[in-house]
Protein backbone atom coordinates (compact mmCIF):
# COMPACT_ATOMS: atom_id res chain seq x y z
CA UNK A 1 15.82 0.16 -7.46
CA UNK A 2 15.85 -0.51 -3.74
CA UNK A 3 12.86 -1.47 -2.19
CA UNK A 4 11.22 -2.50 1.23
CA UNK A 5 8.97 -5.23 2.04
CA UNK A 6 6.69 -4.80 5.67
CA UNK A 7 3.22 -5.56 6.87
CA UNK A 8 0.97 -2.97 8.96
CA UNK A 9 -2.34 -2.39 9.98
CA UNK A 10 -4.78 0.05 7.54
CA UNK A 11 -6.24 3.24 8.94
CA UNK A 12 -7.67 4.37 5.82
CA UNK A 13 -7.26 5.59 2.23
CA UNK A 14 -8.14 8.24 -0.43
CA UNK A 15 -8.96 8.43 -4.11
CA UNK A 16 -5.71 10.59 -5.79
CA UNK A 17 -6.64 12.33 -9.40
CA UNK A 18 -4.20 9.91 -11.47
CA UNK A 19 -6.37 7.46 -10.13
CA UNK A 20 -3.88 5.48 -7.85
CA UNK A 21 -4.53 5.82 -3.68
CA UNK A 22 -2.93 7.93 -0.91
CA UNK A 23 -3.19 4.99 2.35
CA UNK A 24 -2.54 6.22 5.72
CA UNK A 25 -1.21 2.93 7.58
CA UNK A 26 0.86 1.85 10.53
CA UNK A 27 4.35 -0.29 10.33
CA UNK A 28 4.46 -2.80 12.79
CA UNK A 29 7.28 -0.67 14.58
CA UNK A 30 4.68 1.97 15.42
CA UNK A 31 5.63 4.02 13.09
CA UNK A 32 2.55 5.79 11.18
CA UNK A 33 3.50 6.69 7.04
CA UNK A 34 1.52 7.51 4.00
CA UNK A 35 1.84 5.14 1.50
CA UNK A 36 1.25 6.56 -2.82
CA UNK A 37 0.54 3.65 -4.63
CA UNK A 38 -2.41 1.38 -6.72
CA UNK A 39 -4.36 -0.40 -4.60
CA UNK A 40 -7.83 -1.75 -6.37
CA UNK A 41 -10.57 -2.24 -3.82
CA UNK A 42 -9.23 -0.38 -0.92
CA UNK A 43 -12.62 1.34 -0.37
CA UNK A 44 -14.06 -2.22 1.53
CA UNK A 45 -10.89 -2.87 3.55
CA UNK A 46 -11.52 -2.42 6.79
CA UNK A 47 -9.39 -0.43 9.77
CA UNK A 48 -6.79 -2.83 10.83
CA UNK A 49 -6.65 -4.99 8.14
CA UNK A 50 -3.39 -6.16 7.56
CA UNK A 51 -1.46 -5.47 4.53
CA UNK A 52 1.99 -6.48 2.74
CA UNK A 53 3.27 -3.63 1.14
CA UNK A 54 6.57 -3.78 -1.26
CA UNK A 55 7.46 0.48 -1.29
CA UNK A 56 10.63 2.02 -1.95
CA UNK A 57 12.66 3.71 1.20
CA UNK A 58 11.13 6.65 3.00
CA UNK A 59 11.41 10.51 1.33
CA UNK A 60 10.18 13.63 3.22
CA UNK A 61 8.11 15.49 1.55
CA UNK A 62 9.04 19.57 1.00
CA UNK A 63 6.88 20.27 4.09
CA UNK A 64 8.41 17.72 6.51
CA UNK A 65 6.26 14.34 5.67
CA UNK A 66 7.78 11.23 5.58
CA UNK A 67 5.99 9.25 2.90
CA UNK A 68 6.90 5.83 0.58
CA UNK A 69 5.70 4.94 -2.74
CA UNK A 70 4.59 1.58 -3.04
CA UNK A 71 5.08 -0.94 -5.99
CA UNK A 72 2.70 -3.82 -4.42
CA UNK A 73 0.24 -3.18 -2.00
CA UNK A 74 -1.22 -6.87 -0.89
CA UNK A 75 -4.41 -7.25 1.22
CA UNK A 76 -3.39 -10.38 3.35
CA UNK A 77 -6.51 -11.96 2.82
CA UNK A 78 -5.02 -13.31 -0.42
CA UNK A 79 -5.65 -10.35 -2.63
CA UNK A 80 -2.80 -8.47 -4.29
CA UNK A 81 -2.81 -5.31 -6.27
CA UNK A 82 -0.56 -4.94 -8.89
CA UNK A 83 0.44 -1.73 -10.43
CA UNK A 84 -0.70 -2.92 -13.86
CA UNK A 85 -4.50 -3.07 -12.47
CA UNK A 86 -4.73 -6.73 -12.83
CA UNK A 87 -5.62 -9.03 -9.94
CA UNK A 88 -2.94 -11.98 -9.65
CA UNK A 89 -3.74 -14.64 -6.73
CA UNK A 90 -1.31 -15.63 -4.22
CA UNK A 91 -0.05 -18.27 -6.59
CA UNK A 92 0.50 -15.90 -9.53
CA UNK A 93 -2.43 -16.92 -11.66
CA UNK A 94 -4.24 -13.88 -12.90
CA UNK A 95 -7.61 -14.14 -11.69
């Protein structure tokens, strides 16, 4: 599957019912999208913190919304969320 790899800057994020994340965020381009993905934690990241985020290419939504699903969502602080819920370190040691 085709995926994209980008950093932007975190405005803020939402619990979803199957327990992964909706994150509102803004590409480096100045684009604003809304990100579905797993992202443990993202209730302490702060607005503006920088993130990595591996997503597939955009989709519009039925009422007009662009929007990309991620597959890794990395705080670049060193933290990175994996879809499997486990915490692996920037070296790939599970922590």
């Amino acid at each position: 599957m085709e995926t994209q790899t980008f950093e932007c800057s975190f405005k803020r994020a939402f619990p979803r019912d199957d327990g992964g994340c909706t994150a509102y965020i803004t590409k480096d381009d100045g684009t604003d999208m809304t990100i579905y993905g797993e992202a443990l934690g993202f209730e302490r990241w702060q607005k503006g913190a920088r993130l990595k985020i591996i997503a597939q290419p955009v989709k519009t939504s039925k009422n007009g919304k662009q929007y990309q699903t991620a597959s890794s969502i990395e705080l670049l602080d060193g933290e990175v969320t994996v879809p499997n819920n486990n915490m692996v370190s920037p070296q790939g040691v599970k922590t």
